[in-house]
Protein backbone atom coordinates (compact mmCIF):
# COMPACT_ATOMS: atom_id res chain seq x y z
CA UNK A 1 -149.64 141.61 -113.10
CA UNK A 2 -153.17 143.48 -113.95
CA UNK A 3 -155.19 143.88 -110.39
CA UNK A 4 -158.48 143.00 -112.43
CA UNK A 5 -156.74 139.36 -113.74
CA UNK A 6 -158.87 136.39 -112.80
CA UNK A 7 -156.38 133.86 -112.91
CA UNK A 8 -153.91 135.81 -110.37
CA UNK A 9 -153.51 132.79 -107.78
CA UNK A 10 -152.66 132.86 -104.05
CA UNK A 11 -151.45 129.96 -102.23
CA UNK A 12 -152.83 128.85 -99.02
CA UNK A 13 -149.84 127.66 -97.50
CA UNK A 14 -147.90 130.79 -98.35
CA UNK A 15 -150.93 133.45 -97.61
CA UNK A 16 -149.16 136.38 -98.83
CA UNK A 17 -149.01 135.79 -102.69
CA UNK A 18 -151.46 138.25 -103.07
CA UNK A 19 -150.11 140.92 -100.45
CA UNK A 20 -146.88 140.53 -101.80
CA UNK A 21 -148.27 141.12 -105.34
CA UNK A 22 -149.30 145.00 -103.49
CA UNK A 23 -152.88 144.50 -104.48
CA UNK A 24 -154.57 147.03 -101.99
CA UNK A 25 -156.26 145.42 -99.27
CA UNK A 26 -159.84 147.13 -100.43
CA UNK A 27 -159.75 145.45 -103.40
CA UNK A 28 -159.66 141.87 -101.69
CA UNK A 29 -161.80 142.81 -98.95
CA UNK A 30 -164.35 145.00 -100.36
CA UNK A 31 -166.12 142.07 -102.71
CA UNK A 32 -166.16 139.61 -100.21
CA UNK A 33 -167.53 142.35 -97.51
CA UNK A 34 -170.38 142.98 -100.12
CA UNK A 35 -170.79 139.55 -100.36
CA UNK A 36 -171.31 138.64 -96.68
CA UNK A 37 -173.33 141.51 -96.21
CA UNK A 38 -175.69 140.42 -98.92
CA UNK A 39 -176.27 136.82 -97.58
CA UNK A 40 -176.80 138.25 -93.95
CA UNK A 41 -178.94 140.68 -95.09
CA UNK A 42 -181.07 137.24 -96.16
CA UNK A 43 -180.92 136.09 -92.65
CA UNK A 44 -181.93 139.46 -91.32
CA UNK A 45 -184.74 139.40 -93.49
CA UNK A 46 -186.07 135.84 -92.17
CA UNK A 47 -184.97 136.60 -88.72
CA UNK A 48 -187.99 139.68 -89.08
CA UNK A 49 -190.46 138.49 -91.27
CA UNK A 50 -190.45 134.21 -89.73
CA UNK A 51 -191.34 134.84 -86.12
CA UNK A 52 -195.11 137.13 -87.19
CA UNK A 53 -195.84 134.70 -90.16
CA UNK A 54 -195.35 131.70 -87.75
CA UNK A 55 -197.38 132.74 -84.71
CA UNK A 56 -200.08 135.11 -86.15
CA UNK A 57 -200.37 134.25 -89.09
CA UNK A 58 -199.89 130.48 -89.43
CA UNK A 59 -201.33 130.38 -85.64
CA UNK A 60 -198.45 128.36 -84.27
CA UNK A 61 -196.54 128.71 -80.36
CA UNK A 62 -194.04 130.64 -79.21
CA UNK A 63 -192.14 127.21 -78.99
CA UNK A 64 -192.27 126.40 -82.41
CA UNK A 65 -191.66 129.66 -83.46
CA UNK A 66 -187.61 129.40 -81.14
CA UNK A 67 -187.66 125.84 -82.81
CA UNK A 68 -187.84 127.04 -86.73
CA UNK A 69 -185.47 130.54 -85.85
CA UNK A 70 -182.92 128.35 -83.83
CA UNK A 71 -183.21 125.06 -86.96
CA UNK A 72 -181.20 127.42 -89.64
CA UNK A 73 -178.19 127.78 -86.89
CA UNK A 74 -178.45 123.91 -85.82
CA UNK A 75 -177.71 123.04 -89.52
CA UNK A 76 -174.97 125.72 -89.61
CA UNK A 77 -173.57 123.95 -86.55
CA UNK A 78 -174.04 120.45 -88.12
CA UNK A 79 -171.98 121.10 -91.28
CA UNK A 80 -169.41 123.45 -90.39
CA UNK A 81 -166.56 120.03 -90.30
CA UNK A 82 -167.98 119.47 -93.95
CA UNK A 83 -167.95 123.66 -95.05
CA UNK A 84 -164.61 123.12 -93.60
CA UNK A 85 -163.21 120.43 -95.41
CA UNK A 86 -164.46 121.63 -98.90
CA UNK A 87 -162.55 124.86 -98.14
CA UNK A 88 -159.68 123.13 -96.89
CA UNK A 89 -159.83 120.48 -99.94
CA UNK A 90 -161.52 121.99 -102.68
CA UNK A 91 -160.99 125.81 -102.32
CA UNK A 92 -162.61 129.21 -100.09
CA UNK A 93 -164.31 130.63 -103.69
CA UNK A 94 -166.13 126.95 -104.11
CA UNK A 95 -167.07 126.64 -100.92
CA UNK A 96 -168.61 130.59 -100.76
CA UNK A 97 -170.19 129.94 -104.32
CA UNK A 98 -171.63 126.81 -103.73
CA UNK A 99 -173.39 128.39 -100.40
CA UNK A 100 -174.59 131.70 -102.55
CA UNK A 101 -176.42 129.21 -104.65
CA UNK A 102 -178.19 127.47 -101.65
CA UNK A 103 -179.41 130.81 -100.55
CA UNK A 104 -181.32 131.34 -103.79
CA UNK A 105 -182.30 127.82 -103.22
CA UNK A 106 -183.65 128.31 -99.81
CA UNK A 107 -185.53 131.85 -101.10
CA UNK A 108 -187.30 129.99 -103.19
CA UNK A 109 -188.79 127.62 -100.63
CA UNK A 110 -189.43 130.31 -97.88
CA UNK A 111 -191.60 132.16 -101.08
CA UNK A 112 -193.77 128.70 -101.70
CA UNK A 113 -193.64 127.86 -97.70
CA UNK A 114 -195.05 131.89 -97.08
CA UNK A 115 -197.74 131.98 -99.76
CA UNK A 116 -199.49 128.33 -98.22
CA UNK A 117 -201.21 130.26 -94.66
CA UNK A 118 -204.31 128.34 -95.12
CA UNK A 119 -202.39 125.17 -95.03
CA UNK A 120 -200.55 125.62 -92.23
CA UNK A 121 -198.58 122.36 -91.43
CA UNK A 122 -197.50 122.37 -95.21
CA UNK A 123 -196.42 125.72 -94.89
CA UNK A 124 -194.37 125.02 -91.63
CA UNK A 125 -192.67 121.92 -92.86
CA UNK A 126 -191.94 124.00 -96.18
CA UNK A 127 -190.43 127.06 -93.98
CA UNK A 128 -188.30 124.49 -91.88
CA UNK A 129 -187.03 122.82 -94.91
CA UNK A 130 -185.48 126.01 -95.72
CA UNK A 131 -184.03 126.64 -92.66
CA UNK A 132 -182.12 123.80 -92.72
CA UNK A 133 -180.73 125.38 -96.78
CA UNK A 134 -180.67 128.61 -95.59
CA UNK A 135 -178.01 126.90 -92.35
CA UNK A 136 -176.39 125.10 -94.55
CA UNK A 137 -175.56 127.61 -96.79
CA UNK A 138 -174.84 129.88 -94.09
CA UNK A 139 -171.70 127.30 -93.20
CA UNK A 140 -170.16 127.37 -96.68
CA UNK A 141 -170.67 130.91 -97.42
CA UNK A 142 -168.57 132.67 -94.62
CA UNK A 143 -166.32 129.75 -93.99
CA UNK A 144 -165.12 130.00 -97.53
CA UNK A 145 -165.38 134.35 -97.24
CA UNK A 146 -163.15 133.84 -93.98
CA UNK A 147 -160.59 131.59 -95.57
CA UNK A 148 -160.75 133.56 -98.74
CA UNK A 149 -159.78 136.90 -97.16
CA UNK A 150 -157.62 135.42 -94.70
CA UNK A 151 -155.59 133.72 -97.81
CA UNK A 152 -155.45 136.23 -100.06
CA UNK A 153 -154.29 138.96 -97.56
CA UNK A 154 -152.61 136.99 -95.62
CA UNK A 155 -152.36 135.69 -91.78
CA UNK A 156 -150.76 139.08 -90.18
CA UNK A 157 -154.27 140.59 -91.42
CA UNK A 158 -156.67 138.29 -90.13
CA UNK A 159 -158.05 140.51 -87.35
CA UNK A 160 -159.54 143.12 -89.95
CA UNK A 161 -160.64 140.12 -92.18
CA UNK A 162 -162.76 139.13 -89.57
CA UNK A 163 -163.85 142.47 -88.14
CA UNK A 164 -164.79 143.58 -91.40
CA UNK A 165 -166.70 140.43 -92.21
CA UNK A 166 -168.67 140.48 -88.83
CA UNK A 167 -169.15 144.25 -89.35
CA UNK A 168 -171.00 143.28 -92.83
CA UNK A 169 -173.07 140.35 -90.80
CA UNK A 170 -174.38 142.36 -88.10
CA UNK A 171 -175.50 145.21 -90.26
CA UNK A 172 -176.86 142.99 -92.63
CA UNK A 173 -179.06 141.66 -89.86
CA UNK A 174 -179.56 144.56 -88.32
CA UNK A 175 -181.00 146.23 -91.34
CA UNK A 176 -183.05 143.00 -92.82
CA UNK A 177 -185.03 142.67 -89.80
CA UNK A 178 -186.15 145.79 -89.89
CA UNK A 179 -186.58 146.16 -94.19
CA UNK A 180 -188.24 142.51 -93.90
CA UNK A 181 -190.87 144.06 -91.41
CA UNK A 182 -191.80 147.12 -93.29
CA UNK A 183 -192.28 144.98 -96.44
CA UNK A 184 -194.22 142.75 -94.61
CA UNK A 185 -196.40 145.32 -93.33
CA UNK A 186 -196.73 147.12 -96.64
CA UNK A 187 -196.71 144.14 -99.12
CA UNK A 188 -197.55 141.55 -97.49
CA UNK A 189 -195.79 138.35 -95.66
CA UNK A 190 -194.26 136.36 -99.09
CA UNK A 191 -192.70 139.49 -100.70
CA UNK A 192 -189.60 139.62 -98.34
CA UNK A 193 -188.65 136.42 -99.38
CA UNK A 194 -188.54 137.30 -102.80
CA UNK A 195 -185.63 139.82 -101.96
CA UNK A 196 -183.74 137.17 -100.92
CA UNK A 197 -183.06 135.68 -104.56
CA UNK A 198 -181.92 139.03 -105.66
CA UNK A 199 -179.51 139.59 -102.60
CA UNK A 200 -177.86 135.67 -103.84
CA UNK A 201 -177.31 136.99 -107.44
CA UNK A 202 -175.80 140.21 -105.66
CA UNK A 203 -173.05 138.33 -103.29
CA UNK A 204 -172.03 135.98 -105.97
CA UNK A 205 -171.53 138.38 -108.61
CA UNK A 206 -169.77 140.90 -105.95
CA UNK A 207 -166.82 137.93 -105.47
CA UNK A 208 -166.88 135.85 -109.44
CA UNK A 209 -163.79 137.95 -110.16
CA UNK A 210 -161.36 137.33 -107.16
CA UNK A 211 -158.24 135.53 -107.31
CA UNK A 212 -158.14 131.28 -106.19
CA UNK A 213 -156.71 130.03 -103.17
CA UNK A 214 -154.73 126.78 -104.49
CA UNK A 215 -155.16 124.20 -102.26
CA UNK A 216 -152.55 121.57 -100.59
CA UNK A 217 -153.85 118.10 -101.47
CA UNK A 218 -150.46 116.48 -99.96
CA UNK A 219 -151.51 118.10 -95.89
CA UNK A 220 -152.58 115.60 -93.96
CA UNK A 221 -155.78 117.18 -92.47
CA UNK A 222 -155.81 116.83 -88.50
CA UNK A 223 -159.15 115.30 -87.58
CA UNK A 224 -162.28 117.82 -86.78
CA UNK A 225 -162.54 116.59 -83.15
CA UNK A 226 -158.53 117.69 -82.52
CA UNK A 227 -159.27 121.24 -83.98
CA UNK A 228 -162.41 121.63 -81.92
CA UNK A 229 -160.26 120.80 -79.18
CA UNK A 230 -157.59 122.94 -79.87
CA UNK A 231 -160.39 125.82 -80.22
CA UNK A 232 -162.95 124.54 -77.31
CA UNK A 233 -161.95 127.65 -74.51
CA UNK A 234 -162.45 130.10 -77.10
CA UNK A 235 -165.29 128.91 -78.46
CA UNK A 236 -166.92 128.11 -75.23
CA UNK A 237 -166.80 131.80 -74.35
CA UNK A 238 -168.09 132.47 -77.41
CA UNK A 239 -171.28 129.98 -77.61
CA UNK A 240 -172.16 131.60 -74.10
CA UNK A 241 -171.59 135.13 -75.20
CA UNK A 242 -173.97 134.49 -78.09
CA UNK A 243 -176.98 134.02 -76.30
CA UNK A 244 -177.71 137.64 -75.46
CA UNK A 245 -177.57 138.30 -79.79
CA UNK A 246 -179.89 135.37 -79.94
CA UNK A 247 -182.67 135.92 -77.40
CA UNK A 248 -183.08 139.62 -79.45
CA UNK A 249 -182.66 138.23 -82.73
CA UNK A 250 -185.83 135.57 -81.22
CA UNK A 251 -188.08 137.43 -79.31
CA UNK A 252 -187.51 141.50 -78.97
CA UNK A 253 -190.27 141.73 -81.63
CA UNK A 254 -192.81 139.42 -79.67
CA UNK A 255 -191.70 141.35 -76.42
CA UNK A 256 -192.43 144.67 -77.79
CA UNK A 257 -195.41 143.73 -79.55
CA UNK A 258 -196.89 142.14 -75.87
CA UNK A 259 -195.91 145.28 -73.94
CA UNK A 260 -197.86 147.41 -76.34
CA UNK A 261 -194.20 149.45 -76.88
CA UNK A 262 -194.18 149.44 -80.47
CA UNK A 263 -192.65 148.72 -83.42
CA UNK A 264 -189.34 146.57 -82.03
CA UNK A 265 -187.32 147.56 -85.15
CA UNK A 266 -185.26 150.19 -83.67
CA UNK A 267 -184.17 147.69 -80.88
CA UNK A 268 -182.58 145.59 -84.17
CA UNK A 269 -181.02 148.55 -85.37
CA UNK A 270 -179.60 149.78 -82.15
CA UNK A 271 -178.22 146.30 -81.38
CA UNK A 272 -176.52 146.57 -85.26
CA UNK A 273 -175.95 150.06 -85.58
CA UNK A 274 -173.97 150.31 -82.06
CA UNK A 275 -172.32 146.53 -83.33
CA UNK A 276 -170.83 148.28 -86.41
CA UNK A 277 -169.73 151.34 -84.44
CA UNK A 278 -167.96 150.11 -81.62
CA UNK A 279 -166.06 147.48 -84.29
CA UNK A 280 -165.25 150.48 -86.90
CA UNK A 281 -163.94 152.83 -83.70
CA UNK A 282 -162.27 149.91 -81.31
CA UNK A 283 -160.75 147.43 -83.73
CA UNK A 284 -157.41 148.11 -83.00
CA UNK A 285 -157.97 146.76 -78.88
CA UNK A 286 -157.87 143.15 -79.25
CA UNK A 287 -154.63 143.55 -80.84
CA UNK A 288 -153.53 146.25 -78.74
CA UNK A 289 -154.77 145.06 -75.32
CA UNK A 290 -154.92 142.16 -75.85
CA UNK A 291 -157.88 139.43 -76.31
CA UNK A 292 -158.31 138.63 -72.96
CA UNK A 293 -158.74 141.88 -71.90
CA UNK A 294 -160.95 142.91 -74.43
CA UNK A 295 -163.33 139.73 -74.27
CA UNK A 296 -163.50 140.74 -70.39
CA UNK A 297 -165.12 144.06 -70.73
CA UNK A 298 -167.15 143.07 -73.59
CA UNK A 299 -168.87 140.40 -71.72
CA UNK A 300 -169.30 142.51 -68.67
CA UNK A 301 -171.11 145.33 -71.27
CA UNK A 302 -173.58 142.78 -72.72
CA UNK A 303 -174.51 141.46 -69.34
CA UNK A 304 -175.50 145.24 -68.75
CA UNK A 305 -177.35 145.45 -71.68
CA UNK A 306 -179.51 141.86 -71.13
CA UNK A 307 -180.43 143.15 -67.20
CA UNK A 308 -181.48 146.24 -68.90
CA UNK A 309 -184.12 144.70 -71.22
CA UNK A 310 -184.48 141.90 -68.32
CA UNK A 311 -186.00 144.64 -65.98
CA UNK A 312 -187.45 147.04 -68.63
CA UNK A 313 -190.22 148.92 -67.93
CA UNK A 314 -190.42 150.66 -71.28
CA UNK A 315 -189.35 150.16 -75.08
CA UNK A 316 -186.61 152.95 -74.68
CA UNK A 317 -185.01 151.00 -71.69
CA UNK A 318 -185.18 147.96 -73.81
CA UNK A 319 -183.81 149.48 -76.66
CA UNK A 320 -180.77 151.09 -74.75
CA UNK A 321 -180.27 147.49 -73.64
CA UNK A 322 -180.62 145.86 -77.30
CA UNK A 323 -177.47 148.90 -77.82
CA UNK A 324 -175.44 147.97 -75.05
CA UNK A 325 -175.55 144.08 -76.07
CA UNK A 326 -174.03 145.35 -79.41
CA UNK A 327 -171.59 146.84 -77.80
CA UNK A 328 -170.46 144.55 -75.18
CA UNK A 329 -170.92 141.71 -78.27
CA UNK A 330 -169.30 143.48 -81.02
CA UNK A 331 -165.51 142.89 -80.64
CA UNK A 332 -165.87 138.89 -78.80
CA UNK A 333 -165.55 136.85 -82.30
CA UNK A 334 -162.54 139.15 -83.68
CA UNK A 335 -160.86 138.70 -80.36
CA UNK A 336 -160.91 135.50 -79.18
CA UNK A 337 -161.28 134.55 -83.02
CA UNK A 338 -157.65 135.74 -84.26
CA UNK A 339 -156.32 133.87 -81.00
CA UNK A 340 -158.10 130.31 -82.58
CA UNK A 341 -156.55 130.33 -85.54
CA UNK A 342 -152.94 130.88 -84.70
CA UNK A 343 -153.54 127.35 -82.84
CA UNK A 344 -153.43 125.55 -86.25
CA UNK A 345 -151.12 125.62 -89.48
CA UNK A 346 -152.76 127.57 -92.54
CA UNK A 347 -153.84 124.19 -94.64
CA UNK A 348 -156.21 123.62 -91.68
CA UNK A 349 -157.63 127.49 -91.39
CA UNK A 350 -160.76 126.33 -93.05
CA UNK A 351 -161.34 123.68 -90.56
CA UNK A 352 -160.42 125.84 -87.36
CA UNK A 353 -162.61 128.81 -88.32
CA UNK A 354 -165.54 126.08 -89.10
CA UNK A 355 -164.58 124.56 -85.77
CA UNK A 356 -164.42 127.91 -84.01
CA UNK A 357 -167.41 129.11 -85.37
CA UNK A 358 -169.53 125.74 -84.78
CA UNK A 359 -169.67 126.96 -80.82
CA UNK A 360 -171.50 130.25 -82.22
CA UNK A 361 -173.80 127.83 -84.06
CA UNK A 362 -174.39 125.63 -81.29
CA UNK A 363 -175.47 128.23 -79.10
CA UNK A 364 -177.91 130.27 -81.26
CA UNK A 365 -179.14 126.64 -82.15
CA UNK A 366 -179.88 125.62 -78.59
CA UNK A 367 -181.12 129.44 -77.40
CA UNK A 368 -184.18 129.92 -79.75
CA UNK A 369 -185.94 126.64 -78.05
CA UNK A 370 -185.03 127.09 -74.71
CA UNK A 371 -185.81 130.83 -74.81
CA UNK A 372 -188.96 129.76 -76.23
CA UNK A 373 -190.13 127.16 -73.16
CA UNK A 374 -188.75 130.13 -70.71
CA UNK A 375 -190.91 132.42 -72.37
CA UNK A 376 -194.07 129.88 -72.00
CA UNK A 377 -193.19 129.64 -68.13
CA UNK A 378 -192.30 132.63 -66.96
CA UNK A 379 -192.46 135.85 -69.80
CA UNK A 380 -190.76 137.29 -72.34
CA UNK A 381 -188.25 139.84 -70.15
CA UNK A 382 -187.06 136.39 -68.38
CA UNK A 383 -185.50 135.11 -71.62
CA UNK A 384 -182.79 138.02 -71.16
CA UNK A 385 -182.78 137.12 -67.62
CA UNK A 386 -180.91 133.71 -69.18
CA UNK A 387 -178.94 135.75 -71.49
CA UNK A 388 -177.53 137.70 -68.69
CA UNK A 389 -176.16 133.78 -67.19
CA UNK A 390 -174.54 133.48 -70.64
CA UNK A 391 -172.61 136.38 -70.52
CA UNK A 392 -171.50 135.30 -66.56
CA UNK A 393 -170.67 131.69 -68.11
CA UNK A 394 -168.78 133.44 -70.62
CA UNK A 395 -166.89 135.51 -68.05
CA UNK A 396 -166.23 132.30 -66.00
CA UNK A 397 -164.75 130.48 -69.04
CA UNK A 398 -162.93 132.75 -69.68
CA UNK A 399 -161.37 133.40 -66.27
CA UNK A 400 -160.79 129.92 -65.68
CA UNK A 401 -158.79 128.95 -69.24
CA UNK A 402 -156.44 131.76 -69.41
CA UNK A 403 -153.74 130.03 -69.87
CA UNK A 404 -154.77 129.07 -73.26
CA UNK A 405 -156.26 132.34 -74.43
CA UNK A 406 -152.47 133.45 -74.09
């Protein structure tokens, strides 16, 4: 059968239709890699430009500025049981499709929401509003990209499935912070927005011609609260784990810009350059050492990295600290991650990545605010302070559940 058919089917209860059909893995993986890199790179590009516009430009807290960042993860966290089921129920490539189209949705608001700055409450309640799209679509997108790849490669691949997909994520942030910022600067505060409409157009045309998952519509789905269960140690070292990524993805630019240090870009790109590199040279250790293991060493690496920007006294010291954090955070999703799904049978994949991933959510959710009222009481350098304690937490977890990480 012809690699470039359309209507070449895998099933998701047998997950090797298409590996058995010797369809190189490239040629699953690279689309939907393209395609997750695209959408992230539209979350890179709010997570740079939203945080100026808000606060000088729309005049607005540091509060309110965590509270809009952290919104788009809250409503990731809020519907991954629903991106989930639609995977689960209706299929990966309508559930990654129908959160492509949301993205264009949500560009389209940030654009009207950026180009208001003289009224500023109507542009705030505009910019939230597509937050909450912009989450939203998050949770389809890379629920159905995960299930997708998992699917059509099949189970015994999972671990490069997922490395590969959070290798496309971080870069994608790690460059769109940056690109939005330079845009910004040069064309002023609406025109990175408008890049996000032609990055949607990009991801779903990257993935239209991929095989379908068929779906099982005799499984009888195990509730959402039994698969977070099932899940809850790993993701609990996760959620913790996440709040170094989440206190720089808030507030490094607001930090450098009060210590007079510069342009905070290369602190995103250190954090997503040394992210990519440590995945694309050390994949092979969760499976080779062991999750555990692995998870151990990269939490004890990020804490590093937080007490370095913690006690800065300069933007280079912060920026070797925004590195280490992608380092110690680079390999923690793939290698707890491949451990949650083996907990649940393949009809329910879907739901245990959305479950798995709803403690990631949950965390960057509840970090933008309260990094936000740290920074108002103490300073910024104390918000890495707290994600040092997440990283410990993490640690602690982690020590204390082995038994199920096994």
């Amino acid at each position: 059968m012809a690699v470039k058919s359309t209507k070449l089917v895998a099933s998701n209860t047998g997950d090797a239709a298409i590996h058995q059909q010797k369809i190189p893995l490239t040629k699953v993986l690279a689309p939907i890699v393209i395609s997750v890199f695209a959408v992230y790179l539209t979350i890179g590009i709010t997570l740079g430009a939203l945080p100026t516009l808000i606060k000088n430009e729309l005049k607005f807290d540091t509060f309110t500025v965590g509270i809009v960042i952290g919104l788009q993860f809250l409503a990731t966290l809020l519907t991954r049981a629903y991106a989930g089921k639609i995977t689960d129920t209706l299929g990966a490539k309508t559930s990654n499709h129908r959160g492509i189209f949301m993205v264009f949705i949500a560009g389209i608001i940030y654009i009207t929401g950026s180009s208001l700055g003289q009224f500023p409450i109507v542009a705030l309640g505009l910019l939230i509003f597509a937050r909450i799209i912009h989450g939203i679509s998050e949770s389809m997108m890379v629920t159905g990209a995960l299930t997708w790849g998992i699917g059509l490669v099949g189970p015994h691949k999972s671990g490069k499935v997922m490395t590969w997909n959070g290798i496309s994520m971080y870069a994608g942030i790690a460059i769109g912070a940056p690109l939005s910022m330079w845009l910004g600067n040069q064309f002023g505060s609406s025109v990175p927005f408008v890049l996000i409409l032609i990055l949607s157009v990009i991801s779903w045309l990257s993935t239209a011609k991929l095989p379908t998952l068929t779906v099982d519509p005799t499984h009888v789905r195990t509730p959402f609260y039994k698969v977070i269960g099932k899940v809850s140690a790993q993701g609990l070292a996760l959620a913790f784990s996440s709040l170094g990524f989440a206190c720089i993805a808030s507030f490094i630019a607001l930090l450098f810009a009060e210590k007079n240090w510069g342009d905070a870009s290369l602190g995103f790109i250190c954090f997503g350059g040394f992210y990519v590199l440590t995945r694309l040279l050390f994949s092979s250790f969760p499976d080779k050492y062991g999750g555990y293991k692995v998870a151990l060493v990269s939490f004890a690496i990020e804490i590093i990295g937080q007490l370095c920007i913690g006690f800065s006294y300069s933007g280079w010291m912060a920026i070797v600290g925004c590195a280490l954090t992608g380092i110690g955070f680079s390999l923690v999703f793939p290698s707890l991650g491949v451990l949650a799904i083996k907990k649940v049978t393949p009809q329910m994949r879907g739901t245990a990545l959305g479950a798995y991933s709803a403690f990631f959510d949950l965390s960057l959710g509840l970090a933008g605010p309260i990094a936000g009222i740290i920074a108002g009481w103490f300073s910024y350098q104390s918000i890495y302070i707290f994600g040092a304690a997440g990283g410990l937490l993490a640690i602690l977890i982690l020590v204390m559940k082995k038994d199920s990480h096994q």
